[in-house]
N, C-alpha and C. Protein backbone atom coordinates (compact mmCIF):
# COMPACT_ATOMS: atom_id res chain seq x y z
N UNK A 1 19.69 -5.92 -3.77
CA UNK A 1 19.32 -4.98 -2.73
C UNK A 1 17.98 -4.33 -3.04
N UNK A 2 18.19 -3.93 -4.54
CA UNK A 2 16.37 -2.85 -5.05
C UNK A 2 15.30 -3.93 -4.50
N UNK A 3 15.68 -5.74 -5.22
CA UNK A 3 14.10 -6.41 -4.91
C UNK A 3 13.84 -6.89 -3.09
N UNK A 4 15.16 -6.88 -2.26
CA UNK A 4 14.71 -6.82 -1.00
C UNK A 4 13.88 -5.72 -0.54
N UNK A 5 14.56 -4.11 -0.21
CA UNK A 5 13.70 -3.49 -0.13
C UNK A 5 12.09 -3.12 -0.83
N UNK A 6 11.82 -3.79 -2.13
CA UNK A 6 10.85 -3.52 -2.35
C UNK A 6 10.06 -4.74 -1.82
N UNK A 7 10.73 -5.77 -1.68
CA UNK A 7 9.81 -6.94 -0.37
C UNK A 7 9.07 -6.07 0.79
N UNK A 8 10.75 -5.70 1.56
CA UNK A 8 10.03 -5.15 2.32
C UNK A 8 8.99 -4.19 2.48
N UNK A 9 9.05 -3.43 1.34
CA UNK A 9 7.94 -2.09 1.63
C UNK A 9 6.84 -2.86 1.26
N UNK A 10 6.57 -4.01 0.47
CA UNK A 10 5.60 -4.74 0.42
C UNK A 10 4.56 -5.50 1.75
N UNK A 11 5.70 -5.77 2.50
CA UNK A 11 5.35 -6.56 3.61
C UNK A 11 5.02 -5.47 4.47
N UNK A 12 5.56 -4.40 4.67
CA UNK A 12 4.68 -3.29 5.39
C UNK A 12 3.32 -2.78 5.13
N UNK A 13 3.38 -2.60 4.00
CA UNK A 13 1.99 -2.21 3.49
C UNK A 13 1.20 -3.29 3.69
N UNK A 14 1.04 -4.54 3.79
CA UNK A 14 0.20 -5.80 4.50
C UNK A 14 0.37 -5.43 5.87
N UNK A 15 1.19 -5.24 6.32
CA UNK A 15 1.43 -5.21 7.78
C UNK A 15 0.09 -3.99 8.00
N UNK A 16 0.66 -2.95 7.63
CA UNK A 16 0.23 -1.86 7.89
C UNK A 16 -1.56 -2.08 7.69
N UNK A 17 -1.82 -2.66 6.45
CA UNK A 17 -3.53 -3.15 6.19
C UNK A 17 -4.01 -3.64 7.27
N UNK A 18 -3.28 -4.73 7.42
CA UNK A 18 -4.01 -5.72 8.47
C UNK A 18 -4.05 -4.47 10.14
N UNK A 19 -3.15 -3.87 10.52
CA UNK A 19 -3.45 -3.54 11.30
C UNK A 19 -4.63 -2.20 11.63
N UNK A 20 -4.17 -1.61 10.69
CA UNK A 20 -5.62 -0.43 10.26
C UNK A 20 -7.20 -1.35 10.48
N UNK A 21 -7.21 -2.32 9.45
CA UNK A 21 -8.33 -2.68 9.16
C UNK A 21 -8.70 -3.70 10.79
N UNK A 22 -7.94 -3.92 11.74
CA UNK A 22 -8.07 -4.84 12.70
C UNK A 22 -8.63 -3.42 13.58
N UNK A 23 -7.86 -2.67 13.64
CA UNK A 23 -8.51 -1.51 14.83
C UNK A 23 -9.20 -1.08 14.54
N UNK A 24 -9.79 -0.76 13.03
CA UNK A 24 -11.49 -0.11 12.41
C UNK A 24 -12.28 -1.24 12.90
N UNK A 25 -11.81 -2.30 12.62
CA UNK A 25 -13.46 -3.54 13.30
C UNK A 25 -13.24 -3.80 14.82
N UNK A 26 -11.51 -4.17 15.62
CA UNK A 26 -12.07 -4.29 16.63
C UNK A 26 -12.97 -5.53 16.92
N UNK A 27 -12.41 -6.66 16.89
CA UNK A 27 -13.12 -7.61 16.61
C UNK A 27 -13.50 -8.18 18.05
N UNK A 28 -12.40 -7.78 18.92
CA UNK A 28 -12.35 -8.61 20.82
C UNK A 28 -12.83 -7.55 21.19
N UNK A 29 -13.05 -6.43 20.91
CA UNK A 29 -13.72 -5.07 21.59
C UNK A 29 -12.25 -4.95 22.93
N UNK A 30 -11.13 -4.69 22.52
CA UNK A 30 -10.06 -4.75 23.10
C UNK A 30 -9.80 -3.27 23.48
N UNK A 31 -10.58 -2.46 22.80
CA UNK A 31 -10.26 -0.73 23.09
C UNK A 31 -11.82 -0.07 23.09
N UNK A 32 -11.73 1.00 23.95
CA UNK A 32 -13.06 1.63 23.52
C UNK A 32 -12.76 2.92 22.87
N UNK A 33 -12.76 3.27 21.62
CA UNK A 33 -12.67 4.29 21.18
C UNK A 33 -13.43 5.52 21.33
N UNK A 34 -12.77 6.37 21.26
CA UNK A 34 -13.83 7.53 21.10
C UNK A 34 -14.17 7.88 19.62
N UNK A 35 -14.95 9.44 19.59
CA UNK A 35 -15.29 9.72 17.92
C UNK A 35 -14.07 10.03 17.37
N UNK A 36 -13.04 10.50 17.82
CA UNK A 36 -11.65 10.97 17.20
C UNK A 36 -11.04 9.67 17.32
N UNK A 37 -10.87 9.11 17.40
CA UNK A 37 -9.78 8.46 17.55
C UNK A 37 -10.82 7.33 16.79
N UNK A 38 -11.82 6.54 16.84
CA UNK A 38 -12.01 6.14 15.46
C UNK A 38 -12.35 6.70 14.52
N UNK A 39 -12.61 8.15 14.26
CA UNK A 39 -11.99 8.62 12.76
C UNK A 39 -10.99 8.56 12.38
N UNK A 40 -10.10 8.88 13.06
CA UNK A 40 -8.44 8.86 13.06
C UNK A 40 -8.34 7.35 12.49
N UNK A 41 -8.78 6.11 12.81
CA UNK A 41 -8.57 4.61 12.57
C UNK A 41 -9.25 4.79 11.00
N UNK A 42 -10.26 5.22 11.15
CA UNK A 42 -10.76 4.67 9.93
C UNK A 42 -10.22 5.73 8.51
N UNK A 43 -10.07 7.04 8.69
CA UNK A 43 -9.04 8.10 7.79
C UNK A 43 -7.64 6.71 7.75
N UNK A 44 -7.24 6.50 8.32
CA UNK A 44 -5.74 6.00 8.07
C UNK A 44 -6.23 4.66 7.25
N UNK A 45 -6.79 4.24 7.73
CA UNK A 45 -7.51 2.44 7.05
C UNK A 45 -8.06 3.20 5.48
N UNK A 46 -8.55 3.90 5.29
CA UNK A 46 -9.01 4.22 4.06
C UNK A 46 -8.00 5.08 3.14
N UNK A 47 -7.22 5.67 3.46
CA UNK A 47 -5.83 6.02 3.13
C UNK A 47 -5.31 5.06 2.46
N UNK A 48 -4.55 4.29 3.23
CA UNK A 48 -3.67 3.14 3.06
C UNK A 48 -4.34 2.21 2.34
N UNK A 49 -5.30 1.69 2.40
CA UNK A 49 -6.32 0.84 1.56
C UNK A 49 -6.21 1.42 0.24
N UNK A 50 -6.89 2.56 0.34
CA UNK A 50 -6.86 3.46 -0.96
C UNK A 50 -5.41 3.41 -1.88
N UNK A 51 -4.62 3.83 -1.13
CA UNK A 51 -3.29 3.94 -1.82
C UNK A 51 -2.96 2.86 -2.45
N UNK A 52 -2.97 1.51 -1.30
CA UNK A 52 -2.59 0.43 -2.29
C UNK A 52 -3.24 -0.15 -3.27
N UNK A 53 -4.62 -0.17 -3.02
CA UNK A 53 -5.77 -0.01 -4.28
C UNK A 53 -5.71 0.35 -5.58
N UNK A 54 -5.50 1.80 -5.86
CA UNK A 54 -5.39 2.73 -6.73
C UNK A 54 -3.84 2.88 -7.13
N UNK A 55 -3.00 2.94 -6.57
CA UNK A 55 -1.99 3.59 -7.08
C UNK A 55 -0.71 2.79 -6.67
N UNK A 56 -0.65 1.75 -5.81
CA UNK A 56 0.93 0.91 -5.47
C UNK A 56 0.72 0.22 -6.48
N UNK A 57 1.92 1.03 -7.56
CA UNK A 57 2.77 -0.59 -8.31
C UNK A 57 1.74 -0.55 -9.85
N UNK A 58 1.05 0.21 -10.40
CA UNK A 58 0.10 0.88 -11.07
C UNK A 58 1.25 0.95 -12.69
N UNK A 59 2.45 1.20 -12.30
CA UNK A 59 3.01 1.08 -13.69
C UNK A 59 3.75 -0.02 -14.27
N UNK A 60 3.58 -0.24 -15.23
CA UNK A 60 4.54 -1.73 -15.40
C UNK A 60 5.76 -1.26 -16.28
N UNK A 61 6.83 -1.96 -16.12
CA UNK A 61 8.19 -1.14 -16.89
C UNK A 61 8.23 -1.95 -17.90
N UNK A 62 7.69 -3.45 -18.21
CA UNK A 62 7.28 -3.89 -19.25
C UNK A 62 6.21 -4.87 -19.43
N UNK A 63 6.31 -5.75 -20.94
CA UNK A 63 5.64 -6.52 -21.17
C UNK A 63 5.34 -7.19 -20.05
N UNK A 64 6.12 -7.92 -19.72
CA UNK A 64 6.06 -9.33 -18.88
C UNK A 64 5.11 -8.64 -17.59
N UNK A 65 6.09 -7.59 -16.74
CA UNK A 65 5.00 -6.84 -15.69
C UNK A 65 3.54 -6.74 -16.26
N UNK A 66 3.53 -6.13 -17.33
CA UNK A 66 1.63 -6.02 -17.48
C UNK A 66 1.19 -7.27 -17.54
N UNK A 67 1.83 -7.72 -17.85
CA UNK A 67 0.72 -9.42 -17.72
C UNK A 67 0.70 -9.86 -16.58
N UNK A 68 1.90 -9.69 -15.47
CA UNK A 68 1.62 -10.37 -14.13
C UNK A 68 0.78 -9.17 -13.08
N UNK A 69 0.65 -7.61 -13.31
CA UNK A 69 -0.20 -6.92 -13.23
C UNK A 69 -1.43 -7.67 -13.77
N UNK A 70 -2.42 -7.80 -14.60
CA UNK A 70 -3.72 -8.32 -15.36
C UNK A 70 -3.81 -9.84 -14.31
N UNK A 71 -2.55 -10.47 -14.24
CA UNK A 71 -2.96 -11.93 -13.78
C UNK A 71 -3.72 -11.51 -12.00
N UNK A 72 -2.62 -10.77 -11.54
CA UNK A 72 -3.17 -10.52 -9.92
C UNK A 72 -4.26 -9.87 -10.27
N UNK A 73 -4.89 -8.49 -10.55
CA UNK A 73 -5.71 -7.46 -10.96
C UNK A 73 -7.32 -8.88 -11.04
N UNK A 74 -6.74 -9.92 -12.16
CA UNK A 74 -8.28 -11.31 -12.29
C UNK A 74 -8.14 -11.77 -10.90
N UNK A 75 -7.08 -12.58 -10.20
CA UNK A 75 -7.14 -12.92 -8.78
C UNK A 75 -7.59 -12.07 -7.67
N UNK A 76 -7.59 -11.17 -8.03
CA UNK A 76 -8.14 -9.77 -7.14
C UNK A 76 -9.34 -9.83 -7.24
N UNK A 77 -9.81 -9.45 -8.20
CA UNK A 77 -11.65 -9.26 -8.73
C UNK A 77 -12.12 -10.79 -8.23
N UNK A 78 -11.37 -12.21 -8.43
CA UNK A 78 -12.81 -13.31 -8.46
C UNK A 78 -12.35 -13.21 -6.70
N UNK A 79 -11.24 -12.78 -6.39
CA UNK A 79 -11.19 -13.21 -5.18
C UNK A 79 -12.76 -12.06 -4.09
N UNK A 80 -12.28 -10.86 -4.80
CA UNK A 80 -13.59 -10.17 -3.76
C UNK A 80 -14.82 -10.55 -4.48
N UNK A 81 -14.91 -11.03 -5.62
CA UNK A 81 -16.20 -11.64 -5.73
C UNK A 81 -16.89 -12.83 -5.14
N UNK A 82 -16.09 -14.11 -5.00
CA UNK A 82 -16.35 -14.92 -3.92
C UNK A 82 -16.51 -14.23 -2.93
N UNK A 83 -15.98 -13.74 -2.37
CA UNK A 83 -15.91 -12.88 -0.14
C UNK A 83 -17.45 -12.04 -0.62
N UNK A 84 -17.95 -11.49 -1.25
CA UNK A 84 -18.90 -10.77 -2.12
C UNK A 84 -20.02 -11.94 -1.75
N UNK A 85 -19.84 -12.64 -2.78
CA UNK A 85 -20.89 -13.89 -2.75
C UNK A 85 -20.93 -14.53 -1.46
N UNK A 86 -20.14 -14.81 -0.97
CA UNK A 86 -20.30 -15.79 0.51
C UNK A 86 -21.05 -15.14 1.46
N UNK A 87 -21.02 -13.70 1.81
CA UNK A 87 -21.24 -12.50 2.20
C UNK A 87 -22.54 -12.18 1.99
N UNK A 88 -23.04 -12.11 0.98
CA UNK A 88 -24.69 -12.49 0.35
C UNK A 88 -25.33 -13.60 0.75
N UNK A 89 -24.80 -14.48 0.51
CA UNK A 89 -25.53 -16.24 0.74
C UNK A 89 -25.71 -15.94 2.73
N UNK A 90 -24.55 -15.95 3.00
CA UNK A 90 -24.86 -15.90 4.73
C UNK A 90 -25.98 -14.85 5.01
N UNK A 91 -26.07 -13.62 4.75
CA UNK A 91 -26.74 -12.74 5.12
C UNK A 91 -28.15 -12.91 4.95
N UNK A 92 -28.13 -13.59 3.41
CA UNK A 92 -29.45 -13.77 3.12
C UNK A 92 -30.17 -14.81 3.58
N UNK A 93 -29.65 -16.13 4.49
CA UNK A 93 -29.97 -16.90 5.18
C UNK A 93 -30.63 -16.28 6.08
N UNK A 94 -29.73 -15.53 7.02
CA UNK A 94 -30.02 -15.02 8.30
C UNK A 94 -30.96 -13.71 7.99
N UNK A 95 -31.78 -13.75 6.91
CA UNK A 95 -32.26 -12.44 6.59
C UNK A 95 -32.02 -11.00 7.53
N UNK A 96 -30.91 -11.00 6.95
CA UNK A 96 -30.47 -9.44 6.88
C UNK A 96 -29.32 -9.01 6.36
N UNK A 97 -29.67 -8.97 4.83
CA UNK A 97 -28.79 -8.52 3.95
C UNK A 97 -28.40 -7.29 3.63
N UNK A 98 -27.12 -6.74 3.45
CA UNK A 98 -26.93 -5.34 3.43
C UNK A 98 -26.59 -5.36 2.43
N UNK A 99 -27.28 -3.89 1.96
CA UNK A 99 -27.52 -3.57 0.35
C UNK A 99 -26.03 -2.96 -0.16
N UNK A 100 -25.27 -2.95 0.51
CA UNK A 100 -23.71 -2.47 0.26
C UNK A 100 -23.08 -4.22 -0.63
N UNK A 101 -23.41 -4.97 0.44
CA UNK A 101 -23.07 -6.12 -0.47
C UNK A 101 -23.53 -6.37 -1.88
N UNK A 102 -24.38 -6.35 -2.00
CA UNK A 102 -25.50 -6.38 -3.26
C UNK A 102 -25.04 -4.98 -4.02
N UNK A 103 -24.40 -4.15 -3.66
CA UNK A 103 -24.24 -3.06 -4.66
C UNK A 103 -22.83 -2.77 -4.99
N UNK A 104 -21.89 -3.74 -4.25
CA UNK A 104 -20.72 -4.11 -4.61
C UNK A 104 -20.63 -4.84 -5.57
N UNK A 105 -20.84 -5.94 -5.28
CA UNK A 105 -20.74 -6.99 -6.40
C UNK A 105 -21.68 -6.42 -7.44
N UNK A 106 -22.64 -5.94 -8.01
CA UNK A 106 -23.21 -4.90 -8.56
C UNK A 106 -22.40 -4.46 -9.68
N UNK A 107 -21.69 -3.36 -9.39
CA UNK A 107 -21.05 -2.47 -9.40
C UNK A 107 -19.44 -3.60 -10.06
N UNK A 108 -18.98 -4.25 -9.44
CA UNK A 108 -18.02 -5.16 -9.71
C UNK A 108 -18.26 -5.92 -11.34
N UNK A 109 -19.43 -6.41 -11.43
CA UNK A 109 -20.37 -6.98 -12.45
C UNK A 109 -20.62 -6.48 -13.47
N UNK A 110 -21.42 -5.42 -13.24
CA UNK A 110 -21.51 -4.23 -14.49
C UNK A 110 -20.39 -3.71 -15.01
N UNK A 111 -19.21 -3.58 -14.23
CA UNK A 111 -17.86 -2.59 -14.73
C UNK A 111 -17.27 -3.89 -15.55
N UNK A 112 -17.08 -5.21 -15.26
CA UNK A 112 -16.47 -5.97 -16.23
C UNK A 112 -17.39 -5.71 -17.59
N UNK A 113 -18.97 -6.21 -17.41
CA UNK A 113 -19.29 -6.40 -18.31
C UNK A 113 -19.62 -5.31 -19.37
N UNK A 114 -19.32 -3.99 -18.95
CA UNK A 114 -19.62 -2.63 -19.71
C UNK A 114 -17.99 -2.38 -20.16
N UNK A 115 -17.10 -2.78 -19.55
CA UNK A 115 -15.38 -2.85 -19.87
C UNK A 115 -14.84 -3.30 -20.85
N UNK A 116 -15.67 -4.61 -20.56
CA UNK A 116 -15.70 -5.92 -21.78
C UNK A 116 -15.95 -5.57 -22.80
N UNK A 117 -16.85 -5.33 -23.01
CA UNK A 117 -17.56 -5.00 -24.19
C UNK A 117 -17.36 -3.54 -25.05
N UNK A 118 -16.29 -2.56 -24.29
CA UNK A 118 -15.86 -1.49 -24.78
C UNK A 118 -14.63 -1.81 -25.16
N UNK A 119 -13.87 -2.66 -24.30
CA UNK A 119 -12.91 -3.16 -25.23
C UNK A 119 -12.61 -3.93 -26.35
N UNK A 120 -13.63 -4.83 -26.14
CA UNK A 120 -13.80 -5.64 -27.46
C UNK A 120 -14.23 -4.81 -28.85
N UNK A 121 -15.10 -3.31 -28.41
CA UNK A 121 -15.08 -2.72 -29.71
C UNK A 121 -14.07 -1.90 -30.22
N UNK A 122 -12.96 -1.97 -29.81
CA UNK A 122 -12.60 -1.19 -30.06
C UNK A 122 -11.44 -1.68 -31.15
């Protein structure tokens, strides 16, 4: 019963992403928002993003969890590093690259490699 419900609260919180992050972009221009009501979209999208980001699922009760924590955590990082890179290459074709991209992956880059290297001294 504990690992169904925690499926499910899993599958909500995707649910719940995808739909936040679909009404912040608005991709068919299916609504016209106003200023409240896309703050309201984008407060809740950055919430929920945030939360699951930072803090869903953050403790491991053991060994085995921290390692399958670390395994997703690497699938996580190369995965927004590709979407990162692809994201760059297109933009910079079509010259007009946004410096958010470039300061993501940045930022992504430097934190391994300044991480790395603090852990290794230690």
């Amino acid at each position: 019963m504990k690992m169904y419900k925690t499926t499910m609260y899993e599958w909500l919180l995707v649910i719940g992403i995808g739909l936040a992050l679909t009404f912040l972009v608005n991709p068919f221009h299916i609504w016209m928002p106003g200023a409240i009501e896309l703050t309201l979209v984008m407060v809740v999208a950055i919430l929920t993003i945030g939360f699951t980001a930072l803090l869903w699922r953050e403790r491991p009760r053991d060994e085995r969890e921290a390692q399958l924590s670390f395994q997703v955590g690497r699938a996580s990082y190369l995965a927004g590093g590709l979407v990162l890179i692809m994201g760059i290459s297109f933009q910079s074709i079509t010259h007009q690259l946004d410096p958010w991209l470039v300061g993501a992956l940045g930022t992504m880059v430097l934190m391994k490699l300044i991480l790395g290297t603090w852990v290794n001294r230690k």
